[in-house]
PDB file of N, CA and C in Angstrom:
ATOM      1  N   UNK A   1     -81.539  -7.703 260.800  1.00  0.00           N
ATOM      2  CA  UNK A   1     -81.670  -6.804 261.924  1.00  0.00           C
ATOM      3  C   UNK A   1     -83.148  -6.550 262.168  1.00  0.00           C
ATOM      4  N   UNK A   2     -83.217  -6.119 263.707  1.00  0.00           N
ATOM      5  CA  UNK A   2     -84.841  -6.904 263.709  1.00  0.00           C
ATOM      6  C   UNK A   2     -84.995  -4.991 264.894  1.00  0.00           C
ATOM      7  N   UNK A   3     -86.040  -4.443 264.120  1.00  0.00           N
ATOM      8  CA  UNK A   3     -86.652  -3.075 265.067  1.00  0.00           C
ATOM      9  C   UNK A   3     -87.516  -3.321 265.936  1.00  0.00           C
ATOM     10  N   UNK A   4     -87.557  -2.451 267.238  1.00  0.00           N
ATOM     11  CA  UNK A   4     -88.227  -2.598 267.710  1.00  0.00           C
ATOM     12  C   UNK A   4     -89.628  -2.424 267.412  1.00  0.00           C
ATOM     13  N   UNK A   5     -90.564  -2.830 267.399  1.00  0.00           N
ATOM     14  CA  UNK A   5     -92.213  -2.703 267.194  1.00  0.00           C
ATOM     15  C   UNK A   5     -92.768  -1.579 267.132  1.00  0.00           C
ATOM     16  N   UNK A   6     -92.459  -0.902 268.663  1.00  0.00           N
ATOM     17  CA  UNK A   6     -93.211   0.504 268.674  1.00  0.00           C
ATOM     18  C   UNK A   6     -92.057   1.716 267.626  1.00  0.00           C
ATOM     19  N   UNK A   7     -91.229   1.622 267.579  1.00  0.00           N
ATOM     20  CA  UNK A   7     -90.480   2.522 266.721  1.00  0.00           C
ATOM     21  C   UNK A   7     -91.264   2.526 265.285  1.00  0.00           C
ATOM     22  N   UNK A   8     -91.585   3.560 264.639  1.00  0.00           N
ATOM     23  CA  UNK A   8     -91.881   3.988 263.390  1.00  0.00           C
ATOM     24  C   UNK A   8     -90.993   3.946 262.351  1.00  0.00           C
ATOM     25  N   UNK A   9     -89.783   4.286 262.372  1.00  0.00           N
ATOM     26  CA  UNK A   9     -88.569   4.247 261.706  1.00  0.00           C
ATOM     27  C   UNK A   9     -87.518   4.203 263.012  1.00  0.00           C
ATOM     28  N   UNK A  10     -86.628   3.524 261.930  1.00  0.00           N
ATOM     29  CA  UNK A  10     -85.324   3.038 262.311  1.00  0.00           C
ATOM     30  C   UNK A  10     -84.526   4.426 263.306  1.00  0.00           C
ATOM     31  N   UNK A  11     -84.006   4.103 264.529  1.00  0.00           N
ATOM     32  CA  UNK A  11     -83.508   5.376 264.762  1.00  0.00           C
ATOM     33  C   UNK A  11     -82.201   5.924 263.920  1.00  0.00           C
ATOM     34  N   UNK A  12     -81.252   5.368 263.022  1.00  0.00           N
ATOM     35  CA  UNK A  12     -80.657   6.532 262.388  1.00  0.00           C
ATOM     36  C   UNK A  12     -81.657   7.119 261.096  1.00  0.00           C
ATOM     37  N   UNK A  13     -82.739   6.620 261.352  1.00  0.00           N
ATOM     38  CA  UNK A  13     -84.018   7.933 260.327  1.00  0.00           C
ATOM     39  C   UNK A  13     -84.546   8.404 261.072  1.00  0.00           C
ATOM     40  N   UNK A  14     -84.212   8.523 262.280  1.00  0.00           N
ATOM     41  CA  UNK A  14     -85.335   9.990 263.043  1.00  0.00           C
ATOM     42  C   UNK A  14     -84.173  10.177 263.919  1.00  0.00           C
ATOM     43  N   UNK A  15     -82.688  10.873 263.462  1.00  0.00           N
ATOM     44  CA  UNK A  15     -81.530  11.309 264.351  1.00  0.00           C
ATOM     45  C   UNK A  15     -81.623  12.774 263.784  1.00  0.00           C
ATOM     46  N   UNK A  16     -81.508  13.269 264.834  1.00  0.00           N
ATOM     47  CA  UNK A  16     -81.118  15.306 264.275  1.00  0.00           C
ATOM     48  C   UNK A  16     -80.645  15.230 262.624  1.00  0.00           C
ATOM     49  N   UNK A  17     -79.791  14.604 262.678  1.00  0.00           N
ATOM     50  CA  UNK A  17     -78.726  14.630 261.208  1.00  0.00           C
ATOM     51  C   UNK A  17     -79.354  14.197 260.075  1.00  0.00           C
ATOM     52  N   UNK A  18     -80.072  13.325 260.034  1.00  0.00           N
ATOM     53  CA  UNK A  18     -81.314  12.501 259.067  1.00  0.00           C
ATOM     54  C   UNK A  18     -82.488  13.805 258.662  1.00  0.00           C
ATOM     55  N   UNK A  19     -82.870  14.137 260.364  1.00  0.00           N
ATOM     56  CA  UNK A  19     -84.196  15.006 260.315  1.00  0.00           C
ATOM     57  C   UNK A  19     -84.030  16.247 259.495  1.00  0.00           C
ATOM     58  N   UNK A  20     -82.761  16.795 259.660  1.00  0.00           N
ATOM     59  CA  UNK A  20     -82.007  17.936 259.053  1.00  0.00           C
ATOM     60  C   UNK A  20     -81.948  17.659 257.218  1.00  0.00           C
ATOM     61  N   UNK A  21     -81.679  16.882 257.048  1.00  0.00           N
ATOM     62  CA  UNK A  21     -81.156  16.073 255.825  1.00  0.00           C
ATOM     63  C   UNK A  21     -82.724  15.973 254.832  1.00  0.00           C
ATOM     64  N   UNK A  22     -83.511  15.215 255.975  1.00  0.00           N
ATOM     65  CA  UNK A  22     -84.817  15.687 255.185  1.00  0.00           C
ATOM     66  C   UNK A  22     -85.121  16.497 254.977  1.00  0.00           C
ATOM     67  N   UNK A  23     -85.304  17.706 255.892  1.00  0.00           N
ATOM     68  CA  UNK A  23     -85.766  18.962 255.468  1.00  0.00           C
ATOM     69  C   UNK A  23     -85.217  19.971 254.344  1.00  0.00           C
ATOM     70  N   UNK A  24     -83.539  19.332 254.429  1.00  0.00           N
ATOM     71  CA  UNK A  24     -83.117  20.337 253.331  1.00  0.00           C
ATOM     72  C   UNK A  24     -83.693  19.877 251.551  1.00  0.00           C
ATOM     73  N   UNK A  25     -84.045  18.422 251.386  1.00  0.00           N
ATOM     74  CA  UNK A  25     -83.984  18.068 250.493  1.00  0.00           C
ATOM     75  C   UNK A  25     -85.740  18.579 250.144  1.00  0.00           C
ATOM     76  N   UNK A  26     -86.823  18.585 251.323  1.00  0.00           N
ATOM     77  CA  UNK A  26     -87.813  18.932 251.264  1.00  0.00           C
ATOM     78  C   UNK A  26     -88.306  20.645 250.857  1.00  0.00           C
ATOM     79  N   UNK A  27     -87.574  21.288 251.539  1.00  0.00           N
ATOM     80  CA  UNK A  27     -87.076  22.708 250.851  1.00  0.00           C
ATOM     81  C   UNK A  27     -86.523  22.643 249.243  1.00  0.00           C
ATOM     82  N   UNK A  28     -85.836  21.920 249.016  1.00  0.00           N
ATOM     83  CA  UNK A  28     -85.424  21.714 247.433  1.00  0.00           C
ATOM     84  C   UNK A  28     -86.554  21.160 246.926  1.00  0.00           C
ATOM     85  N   UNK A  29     -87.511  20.554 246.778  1.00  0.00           N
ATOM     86  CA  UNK A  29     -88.222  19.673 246.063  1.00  0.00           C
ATOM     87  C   UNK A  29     -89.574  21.049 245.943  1.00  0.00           C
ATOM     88  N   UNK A  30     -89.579  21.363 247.577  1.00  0.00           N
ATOM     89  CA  UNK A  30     -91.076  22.370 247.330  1.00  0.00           C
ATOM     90  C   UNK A  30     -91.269  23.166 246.860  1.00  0.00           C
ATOM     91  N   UNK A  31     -89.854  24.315 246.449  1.00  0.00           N
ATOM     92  CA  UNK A  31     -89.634  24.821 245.726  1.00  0.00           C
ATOM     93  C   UNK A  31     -89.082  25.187 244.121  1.00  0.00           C
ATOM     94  N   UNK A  32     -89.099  24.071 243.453  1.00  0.00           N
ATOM     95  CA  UNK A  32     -88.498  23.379 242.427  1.00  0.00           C
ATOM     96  C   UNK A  32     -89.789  22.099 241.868  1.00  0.00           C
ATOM     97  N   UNK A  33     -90.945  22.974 241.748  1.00  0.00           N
ATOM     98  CA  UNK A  33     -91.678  22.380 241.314  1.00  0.00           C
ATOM     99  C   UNK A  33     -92.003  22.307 239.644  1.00  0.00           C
ATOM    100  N   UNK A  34     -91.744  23.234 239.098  1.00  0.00           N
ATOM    101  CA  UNK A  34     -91.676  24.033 237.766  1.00  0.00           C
ATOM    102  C   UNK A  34     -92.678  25.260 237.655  1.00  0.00           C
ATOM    103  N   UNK A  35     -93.493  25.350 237.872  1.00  0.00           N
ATOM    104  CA  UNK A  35     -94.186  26.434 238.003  1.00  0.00           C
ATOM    105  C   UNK A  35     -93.951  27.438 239.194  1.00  0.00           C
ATOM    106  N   UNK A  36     -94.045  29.241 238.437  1.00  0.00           N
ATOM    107  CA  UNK A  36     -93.471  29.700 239.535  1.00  0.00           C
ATOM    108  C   UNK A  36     -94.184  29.973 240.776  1.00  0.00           C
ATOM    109  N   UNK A  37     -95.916  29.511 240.289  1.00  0.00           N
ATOM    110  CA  UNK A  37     -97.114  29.796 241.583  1.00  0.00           C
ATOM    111  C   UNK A  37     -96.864  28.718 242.425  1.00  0.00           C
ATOM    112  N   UNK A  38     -96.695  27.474 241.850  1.00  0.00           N
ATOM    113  CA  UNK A  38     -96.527  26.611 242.677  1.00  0.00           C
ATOM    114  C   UNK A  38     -95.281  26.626 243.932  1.00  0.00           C
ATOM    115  N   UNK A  39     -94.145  26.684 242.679  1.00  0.00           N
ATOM    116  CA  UNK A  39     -93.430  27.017 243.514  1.00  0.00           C
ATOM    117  C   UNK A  39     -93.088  27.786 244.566  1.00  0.00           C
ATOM    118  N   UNK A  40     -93.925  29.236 244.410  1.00  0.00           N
ATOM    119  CA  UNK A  40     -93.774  30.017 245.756  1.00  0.00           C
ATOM    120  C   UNK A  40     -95.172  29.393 246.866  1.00  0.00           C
ATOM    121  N   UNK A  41     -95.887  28.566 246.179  1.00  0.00           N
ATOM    122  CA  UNK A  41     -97.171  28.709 247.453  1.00  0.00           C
ATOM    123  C   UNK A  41     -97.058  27.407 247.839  1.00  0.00           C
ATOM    124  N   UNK A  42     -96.374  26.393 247.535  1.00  0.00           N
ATOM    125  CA  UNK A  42     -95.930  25.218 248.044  1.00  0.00           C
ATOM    126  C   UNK A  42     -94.544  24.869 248.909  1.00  0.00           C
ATOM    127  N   UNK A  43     -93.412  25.986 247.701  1.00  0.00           N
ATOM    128  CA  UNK A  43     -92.021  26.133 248.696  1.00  0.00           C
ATOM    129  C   UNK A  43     -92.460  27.094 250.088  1.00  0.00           C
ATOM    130  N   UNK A  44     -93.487  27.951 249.494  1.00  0.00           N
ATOM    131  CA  UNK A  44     -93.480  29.273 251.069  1.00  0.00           C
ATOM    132  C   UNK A  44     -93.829  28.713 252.047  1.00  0.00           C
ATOM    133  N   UNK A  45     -95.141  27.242 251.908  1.00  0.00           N
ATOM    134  CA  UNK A  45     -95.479  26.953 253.006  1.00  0.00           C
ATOM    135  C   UNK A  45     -94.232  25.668 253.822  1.00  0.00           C
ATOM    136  N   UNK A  46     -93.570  25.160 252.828  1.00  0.00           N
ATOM    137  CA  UNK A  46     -92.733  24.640 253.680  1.00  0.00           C
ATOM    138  C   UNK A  46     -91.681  25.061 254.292  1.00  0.00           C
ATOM    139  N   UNK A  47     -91.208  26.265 253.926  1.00  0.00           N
ATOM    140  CA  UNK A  47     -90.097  27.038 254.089  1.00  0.00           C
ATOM    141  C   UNK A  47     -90.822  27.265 255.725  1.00  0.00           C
ATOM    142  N   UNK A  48     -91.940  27.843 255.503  1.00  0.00           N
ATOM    143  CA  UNK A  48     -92.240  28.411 257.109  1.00  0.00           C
ATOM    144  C   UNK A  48     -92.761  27.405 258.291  1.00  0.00           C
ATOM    145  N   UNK A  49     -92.625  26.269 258.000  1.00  0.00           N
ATOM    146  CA  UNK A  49     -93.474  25.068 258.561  1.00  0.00           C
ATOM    147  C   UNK A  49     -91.936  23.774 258.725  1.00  0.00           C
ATOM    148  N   UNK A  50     -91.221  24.012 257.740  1.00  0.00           N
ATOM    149  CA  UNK A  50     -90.146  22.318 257.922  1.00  0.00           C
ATOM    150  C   UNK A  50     -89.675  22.542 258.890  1.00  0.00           C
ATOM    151  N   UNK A  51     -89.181  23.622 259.683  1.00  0.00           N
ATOM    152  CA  UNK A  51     -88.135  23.463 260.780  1.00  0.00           C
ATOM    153  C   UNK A  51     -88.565  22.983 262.123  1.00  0.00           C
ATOM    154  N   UNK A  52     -90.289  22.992 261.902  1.00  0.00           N
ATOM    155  CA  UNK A  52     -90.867  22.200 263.076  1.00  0.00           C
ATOM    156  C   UNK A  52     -91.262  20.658 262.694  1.00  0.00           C
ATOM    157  N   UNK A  53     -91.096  20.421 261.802  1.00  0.00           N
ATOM    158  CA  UNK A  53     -91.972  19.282 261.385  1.00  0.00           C
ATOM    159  C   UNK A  53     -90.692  17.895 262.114  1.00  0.00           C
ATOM    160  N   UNK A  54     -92.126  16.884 262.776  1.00  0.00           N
ATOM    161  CA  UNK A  54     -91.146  16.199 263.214  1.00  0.00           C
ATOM    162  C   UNK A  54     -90.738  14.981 262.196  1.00  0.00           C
ATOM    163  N   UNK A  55     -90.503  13.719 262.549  1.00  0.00           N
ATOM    164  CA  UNK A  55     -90.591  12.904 261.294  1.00  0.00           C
ATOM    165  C   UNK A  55     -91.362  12.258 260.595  1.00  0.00           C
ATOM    166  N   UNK A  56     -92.753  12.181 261.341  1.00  0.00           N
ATOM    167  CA  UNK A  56     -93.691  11.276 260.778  1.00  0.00           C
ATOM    168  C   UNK A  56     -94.581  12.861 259.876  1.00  0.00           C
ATOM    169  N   UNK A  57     -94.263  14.454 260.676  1.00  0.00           N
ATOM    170  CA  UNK A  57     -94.940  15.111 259.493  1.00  0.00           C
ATOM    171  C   UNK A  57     -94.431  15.261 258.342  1.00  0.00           C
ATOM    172  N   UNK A  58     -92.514  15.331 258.248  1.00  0.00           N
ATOM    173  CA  UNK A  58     -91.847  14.839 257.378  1.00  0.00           C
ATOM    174  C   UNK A  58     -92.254  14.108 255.959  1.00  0.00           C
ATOM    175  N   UNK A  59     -92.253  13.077 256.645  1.00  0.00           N
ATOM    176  CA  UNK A  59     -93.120  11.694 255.747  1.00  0.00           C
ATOM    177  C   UNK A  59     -94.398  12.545 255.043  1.00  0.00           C
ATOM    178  N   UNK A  60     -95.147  12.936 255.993  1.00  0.00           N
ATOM    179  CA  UNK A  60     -96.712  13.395 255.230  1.00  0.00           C
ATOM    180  C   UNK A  60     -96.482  14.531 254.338  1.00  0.00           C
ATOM    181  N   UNK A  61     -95.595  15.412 254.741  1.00  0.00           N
ATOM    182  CA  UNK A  61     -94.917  16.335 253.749  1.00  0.00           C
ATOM    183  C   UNK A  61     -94.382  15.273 252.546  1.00  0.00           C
ATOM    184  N   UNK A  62     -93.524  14.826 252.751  1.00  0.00           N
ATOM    185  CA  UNK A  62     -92.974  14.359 251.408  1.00  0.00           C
ATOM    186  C   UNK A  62     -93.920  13.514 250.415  1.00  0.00           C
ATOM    187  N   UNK A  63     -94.765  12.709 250.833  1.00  0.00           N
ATOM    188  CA  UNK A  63     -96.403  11.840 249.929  1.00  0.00           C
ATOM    189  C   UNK A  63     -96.873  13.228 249.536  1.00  0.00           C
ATOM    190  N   UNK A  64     -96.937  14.650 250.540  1.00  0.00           N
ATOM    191  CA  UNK A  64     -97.571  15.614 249.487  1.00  0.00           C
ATOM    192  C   UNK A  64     -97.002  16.054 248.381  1.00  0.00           C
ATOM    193  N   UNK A  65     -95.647  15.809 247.850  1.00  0.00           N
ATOM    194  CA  UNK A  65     -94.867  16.406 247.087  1.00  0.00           C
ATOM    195  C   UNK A  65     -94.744  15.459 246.006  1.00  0.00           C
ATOM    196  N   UNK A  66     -95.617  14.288 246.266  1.00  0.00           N
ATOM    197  CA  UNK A  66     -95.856  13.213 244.984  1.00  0.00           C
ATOM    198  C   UNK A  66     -97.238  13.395 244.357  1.00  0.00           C
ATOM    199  N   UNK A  67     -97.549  14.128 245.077  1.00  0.00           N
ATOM    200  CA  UNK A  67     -98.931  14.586 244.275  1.00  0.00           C
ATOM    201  C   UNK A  67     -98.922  15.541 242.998  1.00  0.00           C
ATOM    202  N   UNK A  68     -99.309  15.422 241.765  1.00  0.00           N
ATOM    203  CA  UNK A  68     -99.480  16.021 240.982  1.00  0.00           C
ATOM    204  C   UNK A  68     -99.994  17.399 240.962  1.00  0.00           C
ATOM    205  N   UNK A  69     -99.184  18.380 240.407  1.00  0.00           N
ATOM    206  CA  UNK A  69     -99.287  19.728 240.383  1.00  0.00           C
ATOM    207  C   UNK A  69    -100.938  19.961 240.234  1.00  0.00           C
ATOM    208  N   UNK A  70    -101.029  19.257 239.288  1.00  0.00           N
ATOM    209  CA  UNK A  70    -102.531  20.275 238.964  1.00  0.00           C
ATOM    210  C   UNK A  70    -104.083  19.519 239.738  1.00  0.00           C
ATOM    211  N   UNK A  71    -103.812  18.922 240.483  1.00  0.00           N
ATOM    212  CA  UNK A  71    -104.824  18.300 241.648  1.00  0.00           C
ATOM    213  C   UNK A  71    -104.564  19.231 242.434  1.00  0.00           C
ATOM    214  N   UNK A  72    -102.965  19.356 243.346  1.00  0.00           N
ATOM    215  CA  UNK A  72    -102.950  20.184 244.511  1.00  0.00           C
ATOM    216  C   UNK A  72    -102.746  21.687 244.316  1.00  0.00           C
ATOM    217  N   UNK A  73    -102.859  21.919 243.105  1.00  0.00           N
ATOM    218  CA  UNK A  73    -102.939  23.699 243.343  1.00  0.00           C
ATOM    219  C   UNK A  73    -104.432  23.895 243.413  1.00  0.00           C
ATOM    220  N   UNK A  74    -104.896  22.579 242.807  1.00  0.00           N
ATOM    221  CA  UNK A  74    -106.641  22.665 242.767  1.00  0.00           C
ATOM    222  C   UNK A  74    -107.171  22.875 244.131  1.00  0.00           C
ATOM    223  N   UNK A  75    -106.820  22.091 244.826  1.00  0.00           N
ATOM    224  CA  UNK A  75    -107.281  22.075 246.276  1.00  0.00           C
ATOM    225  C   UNK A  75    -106.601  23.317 247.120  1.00  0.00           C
ATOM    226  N   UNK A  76    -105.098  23.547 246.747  1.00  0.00           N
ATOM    227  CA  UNK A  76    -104.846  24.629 247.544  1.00  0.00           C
ATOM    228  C   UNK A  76    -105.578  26.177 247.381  1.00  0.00           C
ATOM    229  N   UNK A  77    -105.478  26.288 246.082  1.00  0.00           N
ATOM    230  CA  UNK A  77    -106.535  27.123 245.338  1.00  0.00           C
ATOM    231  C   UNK A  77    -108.301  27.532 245.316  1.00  0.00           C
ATOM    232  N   UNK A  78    -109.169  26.295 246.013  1.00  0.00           N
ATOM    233  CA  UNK A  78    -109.901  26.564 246.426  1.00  0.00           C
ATOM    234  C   UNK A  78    -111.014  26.314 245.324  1.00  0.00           C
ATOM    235  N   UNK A  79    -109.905  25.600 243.705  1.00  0.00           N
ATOM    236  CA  UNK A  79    -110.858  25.357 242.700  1.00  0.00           C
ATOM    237  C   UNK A  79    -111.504  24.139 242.927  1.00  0.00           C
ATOM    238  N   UNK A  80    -111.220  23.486 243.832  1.00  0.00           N
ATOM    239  CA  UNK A  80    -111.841  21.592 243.741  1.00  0.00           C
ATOM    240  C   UNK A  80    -111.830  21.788 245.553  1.00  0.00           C
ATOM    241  N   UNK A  81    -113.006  20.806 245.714  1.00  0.00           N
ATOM    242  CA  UNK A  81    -112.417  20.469 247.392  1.00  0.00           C
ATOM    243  C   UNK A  81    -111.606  19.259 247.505  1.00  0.00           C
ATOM    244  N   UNK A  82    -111.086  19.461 248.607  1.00  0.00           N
ATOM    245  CA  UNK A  82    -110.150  18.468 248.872  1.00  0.00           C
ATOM    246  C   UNK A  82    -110.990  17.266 249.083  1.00  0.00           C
ATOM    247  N   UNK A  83    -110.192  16.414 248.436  1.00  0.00           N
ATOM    248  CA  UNK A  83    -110.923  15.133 248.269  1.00  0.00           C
ATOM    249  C   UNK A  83    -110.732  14.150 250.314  1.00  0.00           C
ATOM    250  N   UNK A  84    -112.151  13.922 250.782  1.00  0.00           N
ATOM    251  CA  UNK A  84    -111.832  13.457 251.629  1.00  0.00           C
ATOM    252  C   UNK A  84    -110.870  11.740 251.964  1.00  0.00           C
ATOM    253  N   UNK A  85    -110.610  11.303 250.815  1.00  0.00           N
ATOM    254  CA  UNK A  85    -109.505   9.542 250.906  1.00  0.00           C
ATOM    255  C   UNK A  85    -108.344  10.434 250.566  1.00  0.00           C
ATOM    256  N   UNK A  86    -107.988  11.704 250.129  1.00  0.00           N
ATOM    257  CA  UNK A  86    -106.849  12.116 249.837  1.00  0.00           C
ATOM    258  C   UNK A  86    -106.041  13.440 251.311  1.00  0.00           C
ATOM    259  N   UNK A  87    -107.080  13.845 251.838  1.00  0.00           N
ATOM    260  CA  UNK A  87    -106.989  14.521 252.898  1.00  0.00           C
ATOM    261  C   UNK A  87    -106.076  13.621 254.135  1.00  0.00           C
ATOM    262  N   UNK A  88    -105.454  14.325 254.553  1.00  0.00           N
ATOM    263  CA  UNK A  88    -103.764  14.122 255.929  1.00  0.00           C
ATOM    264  C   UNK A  88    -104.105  15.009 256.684  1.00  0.00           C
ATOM    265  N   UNK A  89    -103.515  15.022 257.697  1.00  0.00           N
ATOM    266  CA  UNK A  89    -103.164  16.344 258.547  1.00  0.00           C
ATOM    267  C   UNK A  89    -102.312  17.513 258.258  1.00  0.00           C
ATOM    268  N   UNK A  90    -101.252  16.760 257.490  1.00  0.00           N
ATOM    269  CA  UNK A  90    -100.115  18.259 256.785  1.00  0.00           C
ATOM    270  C   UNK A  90    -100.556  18.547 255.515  1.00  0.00           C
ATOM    271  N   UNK A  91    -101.872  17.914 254.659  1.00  0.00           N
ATOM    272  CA  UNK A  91    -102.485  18.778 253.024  1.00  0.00           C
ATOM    273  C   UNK A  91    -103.511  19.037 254.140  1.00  0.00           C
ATOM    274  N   UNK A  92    -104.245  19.087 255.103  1.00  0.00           N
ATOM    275  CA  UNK A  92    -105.267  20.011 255.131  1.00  0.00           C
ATOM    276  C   UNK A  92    -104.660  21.285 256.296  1.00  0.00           C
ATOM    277  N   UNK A  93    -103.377  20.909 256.951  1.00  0.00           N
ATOM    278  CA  UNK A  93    -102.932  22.261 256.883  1.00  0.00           C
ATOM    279  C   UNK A  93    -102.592  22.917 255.985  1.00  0.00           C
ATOM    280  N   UNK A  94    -101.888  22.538 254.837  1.00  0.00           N
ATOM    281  CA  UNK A  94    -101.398  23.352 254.041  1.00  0.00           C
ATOM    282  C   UNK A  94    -102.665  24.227 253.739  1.00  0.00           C
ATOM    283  N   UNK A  95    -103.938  23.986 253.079  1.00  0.00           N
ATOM    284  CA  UNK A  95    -105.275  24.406 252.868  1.00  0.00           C
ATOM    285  C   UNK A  95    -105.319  25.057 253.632  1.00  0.00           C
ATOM    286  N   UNK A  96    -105.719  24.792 254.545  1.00  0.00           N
ATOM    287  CA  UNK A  96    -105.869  26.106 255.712  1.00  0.00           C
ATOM    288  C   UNK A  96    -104.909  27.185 255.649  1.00  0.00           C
ATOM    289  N   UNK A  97    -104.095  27.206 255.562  1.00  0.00           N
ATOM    290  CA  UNK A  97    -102.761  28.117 255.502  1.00  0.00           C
ATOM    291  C   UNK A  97    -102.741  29.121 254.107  1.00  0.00           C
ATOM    292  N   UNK A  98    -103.797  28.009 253.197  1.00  0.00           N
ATOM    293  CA  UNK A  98    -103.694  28.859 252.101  1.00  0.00           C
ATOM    294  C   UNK A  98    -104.388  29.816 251.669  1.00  0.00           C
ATOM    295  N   UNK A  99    -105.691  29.418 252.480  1.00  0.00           N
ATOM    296  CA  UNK A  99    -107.114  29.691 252.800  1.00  0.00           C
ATOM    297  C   UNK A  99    -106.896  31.227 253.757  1.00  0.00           C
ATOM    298  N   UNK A 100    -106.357  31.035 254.566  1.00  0.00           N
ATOM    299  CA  UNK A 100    -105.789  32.264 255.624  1.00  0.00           C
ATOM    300  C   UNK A 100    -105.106  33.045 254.529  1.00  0.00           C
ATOM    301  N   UNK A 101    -104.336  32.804 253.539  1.00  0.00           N
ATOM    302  CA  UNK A 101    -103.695  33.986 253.268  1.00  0.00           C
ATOM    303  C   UNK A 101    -104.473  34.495 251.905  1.00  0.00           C
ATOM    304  N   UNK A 102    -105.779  33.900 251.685  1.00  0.00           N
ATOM    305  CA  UNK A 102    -106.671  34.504 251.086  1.00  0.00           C
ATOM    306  C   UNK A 102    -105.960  33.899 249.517  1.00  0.00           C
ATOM    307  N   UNK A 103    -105.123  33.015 249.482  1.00  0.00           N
ATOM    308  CA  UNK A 103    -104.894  32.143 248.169  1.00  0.00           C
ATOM    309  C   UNK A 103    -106.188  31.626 247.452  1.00  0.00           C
ATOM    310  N   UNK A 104    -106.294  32.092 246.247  1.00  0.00           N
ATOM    311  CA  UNK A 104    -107.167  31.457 245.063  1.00  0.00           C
ATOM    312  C   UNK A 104    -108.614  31.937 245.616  1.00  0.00           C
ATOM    313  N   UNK A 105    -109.059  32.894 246.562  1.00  0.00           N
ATOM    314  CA  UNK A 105    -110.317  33.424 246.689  1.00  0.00           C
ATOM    315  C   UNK A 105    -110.509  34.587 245.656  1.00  0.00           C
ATOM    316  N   UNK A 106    -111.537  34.895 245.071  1.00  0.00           N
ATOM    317  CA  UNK A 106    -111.514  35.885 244.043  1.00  0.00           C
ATOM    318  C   UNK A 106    -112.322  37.358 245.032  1.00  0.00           C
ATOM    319  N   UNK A 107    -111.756  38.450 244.681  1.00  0.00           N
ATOM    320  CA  UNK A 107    -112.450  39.633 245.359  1.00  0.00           C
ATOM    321  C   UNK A 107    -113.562  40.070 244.879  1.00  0.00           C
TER     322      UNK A 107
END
């Protein structure tokens, strides 16, 4: 079976039912990290962000969730900068987002 070119994924991977399907499993994963910081400052930001995400931010969400805990709390945290070959559009929102809520700044 042969896709069309300009399509990114197959259309039964970018159907409501698929898109839905990702997100729930993406909600399970972000929150179910093992740690409970992580887990709330990685599940919180997807919790408030998956229901817009379309499929290709999907995707960039999910490569962030293969990243190793203790790199990306580094960067979300504000202890390391984000490495620019590792920087996306959905890890340097997340940063920003984390950055706004005054995550890992010391008073």
């Amino acid at each position: 079976m042969q896709h069309n070119s300009t399509t990114t994924l197959p259309p039964e991977q970018d159907s409501e039912e698929a898109l839905a399907s990702r997100r729930r499993r993406l909600r399970f994963r972000a929150s179910h990290r093992g740690t409970f910081e992580t887990d709330a400052l990685i599940g919180g930001f997807v919790e408030e962000n998956v229901g817009t995400m379309n499929a290709a931010e999907l995707t960039d969400m999910e490569a962030i969730l293969e990243i190793p805990d203790p790199d990306l709390t580094d960067w979300l945290f504000g202890r390391l900068p984000l490495p620019p070959e590792r920087e996306t559009p959905m890890l340097r929102r997340m940063v920003d987002a984390c950055r706004a809520k005054g995550v890992g700044i010391a008073g």
